[in-house]
N, C-alpha and C. Protein backbone atom coordinates (compact mmCIF):
# COMPACT_ATOMS: atom_id res chain seq x y z
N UNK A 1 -38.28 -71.92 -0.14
CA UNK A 1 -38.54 -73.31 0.13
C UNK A 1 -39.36 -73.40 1.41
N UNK A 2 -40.48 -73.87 1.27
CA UNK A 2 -42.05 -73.69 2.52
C UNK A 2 -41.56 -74.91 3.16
N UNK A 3 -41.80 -76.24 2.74
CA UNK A 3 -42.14 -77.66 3.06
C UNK A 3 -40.76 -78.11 2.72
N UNK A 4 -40.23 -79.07 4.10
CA UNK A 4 -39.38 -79.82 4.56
C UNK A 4 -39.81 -81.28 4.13
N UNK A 5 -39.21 -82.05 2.59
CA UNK A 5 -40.11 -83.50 2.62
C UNK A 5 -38.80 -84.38 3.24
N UNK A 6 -38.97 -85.49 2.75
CA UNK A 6 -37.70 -86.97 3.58
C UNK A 6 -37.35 -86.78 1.83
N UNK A 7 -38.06 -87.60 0.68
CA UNK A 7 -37.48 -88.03 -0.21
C UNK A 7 -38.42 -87.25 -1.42
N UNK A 8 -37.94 -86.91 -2.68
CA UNK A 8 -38.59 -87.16 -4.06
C UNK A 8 -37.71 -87.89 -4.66
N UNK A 9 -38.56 -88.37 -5.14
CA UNK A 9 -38.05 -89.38 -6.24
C UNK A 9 -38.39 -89.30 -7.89
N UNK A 10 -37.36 -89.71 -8.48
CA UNK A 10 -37.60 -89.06 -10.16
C UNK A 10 -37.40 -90.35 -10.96
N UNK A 11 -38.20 -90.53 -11.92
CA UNK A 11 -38.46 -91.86 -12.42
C UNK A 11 -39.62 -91.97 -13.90
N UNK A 12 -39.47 -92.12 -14.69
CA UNK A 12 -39.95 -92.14 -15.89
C UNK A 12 -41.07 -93.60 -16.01
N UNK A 13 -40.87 -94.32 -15.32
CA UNK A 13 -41.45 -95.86 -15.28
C UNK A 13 -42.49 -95.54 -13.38
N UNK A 14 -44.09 -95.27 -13.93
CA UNK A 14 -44.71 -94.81 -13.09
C UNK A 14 -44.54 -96.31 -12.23
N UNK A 15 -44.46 -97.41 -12.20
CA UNK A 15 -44.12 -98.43 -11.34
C UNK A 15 -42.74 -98.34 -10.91
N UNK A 16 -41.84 -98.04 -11.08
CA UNK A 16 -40.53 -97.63 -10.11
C UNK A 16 -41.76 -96.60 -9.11
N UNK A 17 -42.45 -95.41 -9.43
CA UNK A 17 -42.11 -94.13 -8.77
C UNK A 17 -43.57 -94.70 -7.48
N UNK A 18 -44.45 -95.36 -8.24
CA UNK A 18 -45.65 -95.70 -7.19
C UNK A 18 -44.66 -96.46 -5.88
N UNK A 19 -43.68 -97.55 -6.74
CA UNK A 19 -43.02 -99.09 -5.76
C UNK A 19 -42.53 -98.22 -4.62
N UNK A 20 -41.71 -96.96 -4.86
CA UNK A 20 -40.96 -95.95 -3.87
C UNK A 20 -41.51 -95.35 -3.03
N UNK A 21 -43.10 -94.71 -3.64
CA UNK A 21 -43.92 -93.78 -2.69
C UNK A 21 -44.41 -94.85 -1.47
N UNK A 22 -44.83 -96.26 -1.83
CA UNK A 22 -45.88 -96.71 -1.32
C UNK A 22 -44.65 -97.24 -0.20
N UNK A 23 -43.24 -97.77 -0.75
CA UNK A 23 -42.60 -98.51 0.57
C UNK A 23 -41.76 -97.36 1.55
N UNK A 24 -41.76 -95.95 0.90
CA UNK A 24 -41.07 -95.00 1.68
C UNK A 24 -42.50 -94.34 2.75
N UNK A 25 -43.68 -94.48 2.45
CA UNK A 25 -44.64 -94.15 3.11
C UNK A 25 -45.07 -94.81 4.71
N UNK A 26 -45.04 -96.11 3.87
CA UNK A 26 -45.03 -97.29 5.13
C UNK A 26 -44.49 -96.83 6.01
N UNK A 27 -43.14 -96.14 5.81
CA UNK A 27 -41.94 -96.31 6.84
C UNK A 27 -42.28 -94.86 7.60
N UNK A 28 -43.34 -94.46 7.20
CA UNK A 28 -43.90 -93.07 7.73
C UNK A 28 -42.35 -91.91 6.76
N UNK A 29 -42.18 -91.93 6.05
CA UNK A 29 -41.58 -90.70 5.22
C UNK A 29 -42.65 -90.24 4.01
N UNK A 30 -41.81 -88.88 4.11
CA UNK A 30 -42.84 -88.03 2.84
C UNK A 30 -42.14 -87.84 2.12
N UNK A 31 -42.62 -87.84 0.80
CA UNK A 31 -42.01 -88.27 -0.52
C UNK A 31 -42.93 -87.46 -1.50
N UNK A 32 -42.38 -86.81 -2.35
CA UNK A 32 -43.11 -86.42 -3.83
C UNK A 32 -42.05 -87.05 -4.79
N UNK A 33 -42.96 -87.46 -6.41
CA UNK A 33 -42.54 -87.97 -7.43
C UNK A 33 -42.79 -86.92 -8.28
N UNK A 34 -41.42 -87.31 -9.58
CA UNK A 34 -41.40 -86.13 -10.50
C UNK A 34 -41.54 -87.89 -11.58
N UNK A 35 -42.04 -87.31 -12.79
CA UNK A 35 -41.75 -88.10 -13.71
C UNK A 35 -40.32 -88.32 -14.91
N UNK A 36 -39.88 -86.55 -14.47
CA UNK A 36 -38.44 -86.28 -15.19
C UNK A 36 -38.05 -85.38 -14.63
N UNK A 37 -36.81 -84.69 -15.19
CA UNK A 37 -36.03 -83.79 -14.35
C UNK A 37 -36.43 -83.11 -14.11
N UNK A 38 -37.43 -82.12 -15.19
CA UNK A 38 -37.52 -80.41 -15.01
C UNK A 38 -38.47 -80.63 -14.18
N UNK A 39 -39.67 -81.37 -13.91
CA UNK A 39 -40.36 -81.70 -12.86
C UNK A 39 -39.97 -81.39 -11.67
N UNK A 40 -38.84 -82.13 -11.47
CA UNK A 40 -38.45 -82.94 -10.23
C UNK A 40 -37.14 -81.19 -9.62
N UNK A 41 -36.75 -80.15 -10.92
CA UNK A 41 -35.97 -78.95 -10.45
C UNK A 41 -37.26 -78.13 -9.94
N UNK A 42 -38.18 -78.48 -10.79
CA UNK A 42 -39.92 -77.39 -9.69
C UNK A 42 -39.77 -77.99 -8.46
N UNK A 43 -39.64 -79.16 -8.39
CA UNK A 43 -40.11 -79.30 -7.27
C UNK A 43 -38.85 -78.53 -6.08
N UNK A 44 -37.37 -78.87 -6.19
CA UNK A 44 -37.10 -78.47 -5.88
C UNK A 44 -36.66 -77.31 -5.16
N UNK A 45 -37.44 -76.53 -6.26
CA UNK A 45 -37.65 -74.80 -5.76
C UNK A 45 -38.35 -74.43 -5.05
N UNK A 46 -39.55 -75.67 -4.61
CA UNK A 46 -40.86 -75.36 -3.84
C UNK A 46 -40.28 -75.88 -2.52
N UNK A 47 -39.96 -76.73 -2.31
CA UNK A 47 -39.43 -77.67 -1.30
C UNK A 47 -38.18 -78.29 -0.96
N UNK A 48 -37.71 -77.90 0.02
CA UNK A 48 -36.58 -78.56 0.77
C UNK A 48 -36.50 -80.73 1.11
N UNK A 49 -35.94 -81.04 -0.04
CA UNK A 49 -36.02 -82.53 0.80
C UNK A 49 -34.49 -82.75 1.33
N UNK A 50 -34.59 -84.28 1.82
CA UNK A 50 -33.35 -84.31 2.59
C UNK A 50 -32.50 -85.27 1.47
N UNK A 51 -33.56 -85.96 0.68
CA UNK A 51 -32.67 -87.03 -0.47
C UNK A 51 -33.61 -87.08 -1.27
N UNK A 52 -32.63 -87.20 -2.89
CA UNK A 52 -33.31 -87.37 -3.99
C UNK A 52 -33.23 -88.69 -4.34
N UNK A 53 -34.33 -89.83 -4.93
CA UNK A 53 -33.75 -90.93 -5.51
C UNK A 53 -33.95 -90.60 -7.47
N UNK A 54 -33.11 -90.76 -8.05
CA UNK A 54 -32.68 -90.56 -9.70
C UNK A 54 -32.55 -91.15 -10.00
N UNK A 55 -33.62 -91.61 -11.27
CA UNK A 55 -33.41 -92.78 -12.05
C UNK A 55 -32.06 -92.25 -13.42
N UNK A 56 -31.14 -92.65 -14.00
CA UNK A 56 -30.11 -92.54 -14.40
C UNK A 56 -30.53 -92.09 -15.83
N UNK A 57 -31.54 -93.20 -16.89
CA UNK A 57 -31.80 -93.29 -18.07
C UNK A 57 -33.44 -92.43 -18.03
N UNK A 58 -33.25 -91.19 -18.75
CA UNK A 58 -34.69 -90.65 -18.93
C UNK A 58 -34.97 -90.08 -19.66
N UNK A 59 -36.15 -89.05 -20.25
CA UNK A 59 -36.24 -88.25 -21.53
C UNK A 59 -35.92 -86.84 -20.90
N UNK A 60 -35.08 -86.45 -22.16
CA UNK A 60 -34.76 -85.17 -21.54
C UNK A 60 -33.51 -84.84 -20.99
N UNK A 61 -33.52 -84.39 -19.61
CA UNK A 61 -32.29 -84.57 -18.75
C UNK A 61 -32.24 -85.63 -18.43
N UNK A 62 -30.83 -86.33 -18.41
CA UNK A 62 -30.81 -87.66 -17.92
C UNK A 62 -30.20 -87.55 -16.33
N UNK A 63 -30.09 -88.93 -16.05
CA UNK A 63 -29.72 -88.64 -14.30
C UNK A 63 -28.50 -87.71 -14.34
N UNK A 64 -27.30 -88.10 -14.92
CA UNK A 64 -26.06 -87.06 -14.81
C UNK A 64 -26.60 -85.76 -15.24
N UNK A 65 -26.96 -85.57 -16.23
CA UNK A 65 -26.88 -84.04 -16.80
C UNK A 65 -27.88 -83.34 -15.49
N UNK A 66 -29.04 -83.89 -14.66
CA UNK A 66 -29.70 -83.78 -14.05
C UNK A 66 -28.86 -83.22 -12.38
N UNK A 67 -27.85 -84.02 -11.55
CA UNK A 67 -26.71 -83.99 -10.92
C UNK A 67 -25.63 -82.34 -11.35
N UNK A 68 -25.54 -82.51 -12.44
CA UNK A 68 -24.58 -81.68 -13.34
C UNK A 68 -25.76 -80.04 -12.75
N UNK A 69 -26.85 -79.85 -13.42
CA UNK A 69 -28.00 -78.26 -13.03
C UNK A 69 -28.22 -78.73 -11.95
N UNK A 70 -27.95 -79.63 -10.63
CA UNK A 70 -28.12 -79.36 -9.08
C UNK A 70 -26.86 -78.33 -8.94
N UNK A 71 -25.85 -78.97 -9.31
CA UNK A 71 -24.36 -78.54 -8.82
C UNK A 71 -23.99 -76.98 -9.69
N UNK A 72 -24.66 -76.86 -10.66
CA UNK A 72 -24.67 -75.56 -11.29
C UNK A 72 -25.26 -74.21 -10.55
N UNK A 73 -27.06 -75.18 -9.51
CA UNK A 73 -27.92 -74.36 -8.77
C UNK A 73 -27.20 -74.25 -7.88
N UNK A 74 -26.15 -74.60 -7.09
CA UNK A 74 -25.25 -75.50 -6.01
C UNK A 74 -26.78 -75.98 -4.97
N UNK A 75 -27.37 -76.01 -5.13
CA UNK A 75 -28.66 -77.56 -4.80
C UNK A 75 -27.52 -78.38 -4.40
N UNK A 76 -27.40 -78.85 -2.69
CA UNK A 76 -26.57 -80.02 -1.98
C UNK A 76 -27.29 -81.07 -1.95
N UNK A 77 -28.54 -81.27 -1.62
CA UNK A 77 -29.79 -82.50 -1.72
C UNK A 77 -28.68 -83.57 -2.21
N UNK A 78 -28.72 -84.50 -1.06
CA UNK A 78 -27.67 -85.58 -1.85
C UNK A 78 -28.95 -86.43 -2.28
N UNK A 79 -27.96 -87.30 -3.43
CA UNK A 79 -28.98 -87.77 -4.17
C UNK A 79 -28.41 -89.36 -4.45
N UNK A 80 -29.52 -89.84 -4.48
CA UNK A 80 -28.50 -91.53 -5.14
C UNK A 80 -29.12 -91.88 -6.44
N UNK A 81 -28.65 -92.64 -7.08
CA UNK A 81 -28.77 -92.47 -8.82
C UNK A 81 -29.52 -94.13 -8.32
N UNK A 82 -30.80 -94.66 -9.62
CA UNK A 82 -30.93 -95.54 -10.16
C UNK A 82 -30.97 -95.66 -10.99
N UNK A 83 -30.48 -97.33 -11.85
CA UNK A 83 -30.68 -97.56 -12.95
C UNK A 83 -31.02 -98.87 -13.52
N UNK A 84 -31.84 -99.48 -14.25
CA UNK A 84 -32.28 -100.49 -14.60
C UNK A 84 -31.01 -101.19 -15.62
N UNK A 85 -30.00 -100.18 -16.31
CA UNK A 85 -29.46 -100.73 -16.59
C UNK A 85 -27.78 -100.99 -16.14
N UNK A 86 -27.59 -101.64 -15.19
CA UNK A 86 -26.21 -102.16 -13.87
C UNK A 86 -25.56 -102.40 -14.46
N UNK A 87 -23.98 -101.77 -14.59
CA UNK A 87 -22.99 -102.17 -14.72
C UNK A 87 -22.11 -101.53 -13.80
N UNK A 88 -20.54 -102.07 -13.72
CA UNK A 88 -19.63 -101.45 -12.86
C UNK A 88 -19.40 -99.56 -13.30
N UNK A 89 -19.26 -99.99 -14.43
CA UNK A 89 -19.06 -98.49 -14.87
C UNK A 89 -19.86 -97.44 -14.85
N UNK A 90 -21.33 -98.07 -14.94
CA UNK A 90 -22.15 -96.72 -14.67
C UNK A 90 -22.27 -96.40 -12.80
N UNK A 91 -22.16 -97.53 -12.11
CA UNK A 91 -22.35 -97.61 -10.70
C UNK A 91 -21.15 -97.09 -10.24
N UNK A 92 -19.50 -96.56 -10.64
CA UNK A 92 -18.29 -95.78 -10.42
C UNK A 92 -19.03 -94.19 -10.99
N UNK A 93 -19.18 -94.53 -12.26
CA UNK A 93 -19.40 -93.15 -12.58
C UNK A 93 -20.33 -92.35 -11.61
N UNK A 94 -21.38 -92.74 -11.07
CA UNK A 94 -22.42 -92.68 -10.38
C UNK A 94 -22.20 -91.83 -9.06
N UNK A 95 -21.09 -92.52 -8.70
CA UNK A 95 -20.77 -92.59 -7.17
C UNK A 95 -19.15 -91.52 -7.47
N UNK A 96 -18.61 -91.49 -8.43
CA UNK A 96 -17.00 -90.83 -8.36
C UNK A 96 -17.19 -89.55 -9.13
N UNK A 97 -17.97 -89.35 -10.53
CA UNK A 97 -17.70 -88.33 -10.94
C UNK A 97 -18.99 -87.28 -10.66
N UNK A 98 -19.93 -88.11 -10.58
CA UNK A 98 -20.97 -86.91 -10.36
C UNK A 98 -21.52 -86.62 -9.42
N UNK A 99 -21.09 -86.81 -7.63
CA UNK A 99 -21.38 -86.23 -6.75
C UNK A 99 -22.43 -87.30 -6.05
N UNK A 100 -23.08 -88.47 -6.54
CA UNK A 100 -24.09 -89.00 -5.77
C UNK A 100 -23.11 -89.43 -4.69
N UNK A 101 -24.86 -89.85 -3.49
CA UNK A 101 -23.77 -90.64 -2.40
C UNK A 101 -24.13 -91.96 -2.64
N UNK A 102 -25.22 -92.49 -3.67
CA UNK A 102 -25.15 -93.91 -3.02
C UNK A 102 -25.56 -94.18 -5.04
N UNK A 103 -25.89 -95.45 -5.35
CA UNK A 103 -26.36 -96.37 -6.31
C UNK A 103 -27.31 -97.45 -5.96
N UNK A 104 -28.51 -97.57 -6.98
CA UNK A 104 -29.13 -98.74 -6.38
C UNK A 104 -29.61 -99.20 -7.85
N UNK A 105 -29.27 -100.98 -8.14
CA UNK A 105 -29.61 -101.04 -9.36
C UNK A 105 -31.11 -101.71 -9.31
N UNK A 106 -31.66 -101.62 -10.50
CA UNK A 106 -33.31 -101.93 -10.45
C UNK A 106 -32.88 -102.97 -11.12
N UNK A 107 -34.05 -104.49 -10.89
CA UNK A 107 -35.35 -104.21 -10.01
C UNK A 107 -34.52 -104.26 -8.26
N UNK A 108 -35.07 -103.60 -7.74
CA UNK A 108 -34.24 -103.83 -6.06
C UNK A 108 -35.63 -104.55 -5.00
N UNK A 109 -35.60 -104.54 -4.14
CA UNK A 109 -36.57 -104.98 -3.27
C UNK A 109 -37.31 -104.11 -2.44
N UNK A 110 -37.73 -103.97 -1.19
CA UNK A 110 -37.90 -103.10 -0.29
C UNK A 110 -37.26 -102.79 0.99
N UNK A 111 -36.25 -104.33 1.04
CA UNK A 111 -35.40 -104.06 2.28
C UNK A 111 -34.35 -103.68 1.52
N UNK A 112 -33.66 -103.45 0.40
CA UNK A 112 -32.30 -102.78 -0.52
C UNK A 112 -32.86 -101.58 -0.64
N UNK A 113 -34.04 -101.29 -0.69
CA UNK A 113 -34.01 -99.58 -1.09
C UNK A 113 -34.41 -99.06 0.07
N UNK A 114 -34.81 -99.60 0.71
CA UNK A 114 -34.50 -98.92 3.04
C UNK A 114 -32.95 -99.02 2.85
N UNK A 115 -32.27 -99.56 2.87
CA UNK A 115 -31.08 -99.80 3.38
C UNK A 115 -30.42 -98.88 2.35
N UNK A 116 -30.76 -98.35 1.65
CA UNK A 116 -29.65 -97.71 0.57
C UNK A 116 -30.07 -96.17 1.30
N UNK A 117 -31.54 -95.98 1.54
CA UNK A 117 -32.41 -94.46 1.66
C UNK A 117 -32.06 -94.28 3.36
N UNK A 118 -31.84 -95.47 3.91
CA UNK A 118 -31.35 -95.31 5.20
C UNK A 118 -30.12 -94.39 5.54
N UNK A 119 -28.68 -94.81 4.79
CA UNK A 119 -27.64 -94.82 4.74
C UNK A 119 -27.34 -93.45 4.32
N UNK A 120 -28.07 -93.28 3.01
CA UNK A 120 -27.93 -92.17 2.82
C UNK A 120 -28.27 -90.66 3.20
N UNK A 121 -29.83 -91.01 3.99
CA UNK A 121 -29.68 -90.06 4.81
C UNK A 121 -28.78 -89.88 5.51
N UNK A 122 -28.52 -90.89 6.40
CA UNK A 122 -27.49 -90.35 7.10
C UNK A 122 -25.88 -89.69 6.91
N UNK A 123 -25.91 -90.47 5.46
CA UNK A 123 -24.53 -89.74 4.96
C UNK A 123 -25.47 -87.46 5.03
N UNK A 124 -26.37 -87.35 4.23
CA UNK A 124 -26.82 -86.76 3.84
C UNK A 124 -26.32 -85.53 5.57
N UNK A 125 -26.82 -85.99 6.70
CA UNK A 125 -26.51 -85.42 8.06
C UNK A 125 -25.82 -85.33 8.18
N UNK A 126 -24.54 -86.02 8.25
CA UNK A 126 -23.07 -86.01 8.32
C UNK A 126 -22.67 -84.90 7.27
N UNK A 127 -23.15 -84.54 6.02
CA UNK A 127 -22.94 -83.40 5.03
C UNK A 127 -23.18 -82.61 5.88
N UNK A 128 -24.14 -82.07 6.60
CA UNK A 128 -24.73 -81.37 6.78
C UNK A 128 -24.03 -80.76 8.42
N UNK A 129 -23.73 -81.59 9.04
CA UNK A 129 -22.77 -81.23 10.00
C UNK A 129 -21.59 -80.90 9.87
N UNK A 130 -20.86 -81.16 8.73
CA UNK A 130 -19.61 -80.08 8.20
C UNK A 130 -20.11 -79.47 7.47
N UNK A 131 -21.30 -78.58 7.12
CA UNK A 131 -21.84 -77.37 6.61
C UNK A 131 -21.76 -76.76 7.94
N UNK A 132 -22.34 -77.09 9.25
CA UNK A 132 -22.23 -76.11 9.97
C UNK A 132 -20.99 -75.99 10.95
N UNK A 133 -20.51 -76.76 10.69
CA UNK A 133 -19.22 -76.82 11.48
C UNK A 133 -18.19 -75.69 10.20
N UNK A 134 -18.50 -75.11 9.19
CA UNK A 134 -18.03 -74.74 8.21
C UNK A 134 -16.58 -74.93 7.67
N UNK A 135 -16.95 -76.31 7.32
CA UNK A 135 -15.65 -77.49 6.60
C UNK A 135 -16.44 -77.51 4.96
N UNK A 136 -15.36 -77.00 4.27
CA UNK A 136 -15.73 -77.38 3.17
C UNK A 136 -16.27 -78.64 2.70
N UNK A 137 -17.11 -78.49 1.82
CA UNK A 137 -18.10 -79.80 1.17
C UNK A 137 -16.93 -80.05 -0.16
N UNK A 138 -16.73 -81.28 -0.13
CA UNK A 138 -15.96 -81.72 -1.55
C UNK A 138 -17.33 -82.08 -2.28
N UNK A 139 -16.83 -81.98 -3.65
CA UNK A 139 -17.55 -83.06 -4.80
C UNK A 139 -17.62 -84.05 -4.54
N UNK A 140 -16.47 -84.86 -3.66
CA UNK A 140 -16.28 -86.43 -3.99
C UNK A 140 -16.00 -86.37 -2.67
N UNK A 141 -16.53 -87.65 -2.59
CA UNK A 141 -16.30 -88.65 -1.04
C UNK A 141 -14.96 -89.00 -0.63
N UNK A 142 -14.93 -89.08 0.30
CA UNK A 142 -12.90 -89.85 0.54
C UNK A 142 -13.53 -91.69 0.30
N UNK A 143 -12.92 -92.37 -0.03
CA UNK A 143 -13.06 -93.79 0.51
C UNK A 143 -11.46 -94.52 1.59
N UNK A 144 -12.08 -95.05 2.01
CA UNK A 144 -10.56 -95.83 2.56
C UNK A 144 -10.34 -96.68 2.24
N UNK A 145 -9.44 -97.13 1.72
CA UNK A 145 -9.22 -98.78 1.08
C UNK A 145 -8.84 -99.64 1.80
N UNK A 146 -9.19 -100.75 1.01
CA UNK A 146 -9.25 -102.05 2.30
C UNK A 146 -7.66 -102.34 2.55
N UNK A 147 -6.88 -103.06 3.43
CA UNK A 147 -5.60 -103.58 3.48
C UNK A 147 -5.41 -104.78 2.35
N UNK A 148 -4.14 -104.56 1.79
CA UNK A 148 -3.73 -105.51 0.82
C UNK A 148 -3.95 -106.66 1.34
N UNK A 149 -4.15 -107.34 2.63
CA UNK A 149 -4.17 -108.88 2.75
C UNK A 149 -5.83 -109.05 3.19
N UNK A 150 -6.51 -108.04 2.91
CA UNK A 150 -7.87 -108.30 2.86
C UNK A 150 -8.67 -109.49 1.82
């Protein structure tokens, strides 16, 4: 792995993948687009990024099965899933069984997908500081739950 990028992003709908390059650019980050998975595992092999954005529904590998050959490569690249099509259940599944750290449903804006690519980097650092602090990495996130009189 030569080149250190910020984001690729994987996306079947070349207007998701342009909307991402052009507002993650602005913000001065570097970004490559895959159009589908096996794309987007080359790329991986060439290059170190710090976050993946995954569109959920695609040809081929879909976002999970896609999540599923990171965690097989053990590839840590946290990643956040999109999907055009939002529900609670795919946005749990998303976030509980298959390792993403974040969800963002389409169409989103440009201040929701800063704020999601924000966050998650930084979750992404915080991984990365119990890698070297050598604390095991779980699959799954802890959450804390709110108090019952919340």
């Amino acid at each position: 792995m030569s080149l250190l990028r910020d984001i690729l992003v994987i996306d079947d709908e070349p207007t998701i993948t342009q909307a991402v390059v052009k507002i993650c650019s602005a913000e001065g980050m570097t970004i490559a687009a895959a159009d589908h998975a096996s794309e987007a595992l080359r790329c991986l092999e060439e290059s170190k990024f710090r976050l993946v954005l995954c569109d959920i529904m695609m040809h081929g590998l879909d976002g999970f099965q896609f999540l599923e050959e990171l965690a097989r490569r053990g590839i840590q690249t946290p990643v956040v899933m999109m999907t055009g099509y939002s529900t609670v259940e795919i946005a749990v599944k998303s976030l509980s069984s298959t390792g993403a750290v974040d969800y963002i449903p389409k169409p989103f804006t440009a201040d929701e997908l800063l704020t999601v690519i924000r966050r998650s980097l930084r979750c992404g650092m915080l991984l990365d500081k119990d890698d070297l602090a050598g604390l095991p990495r779980n699959k799954s996130m802890s959450y804390v739950s709110c108090p019952a009189n919340y």
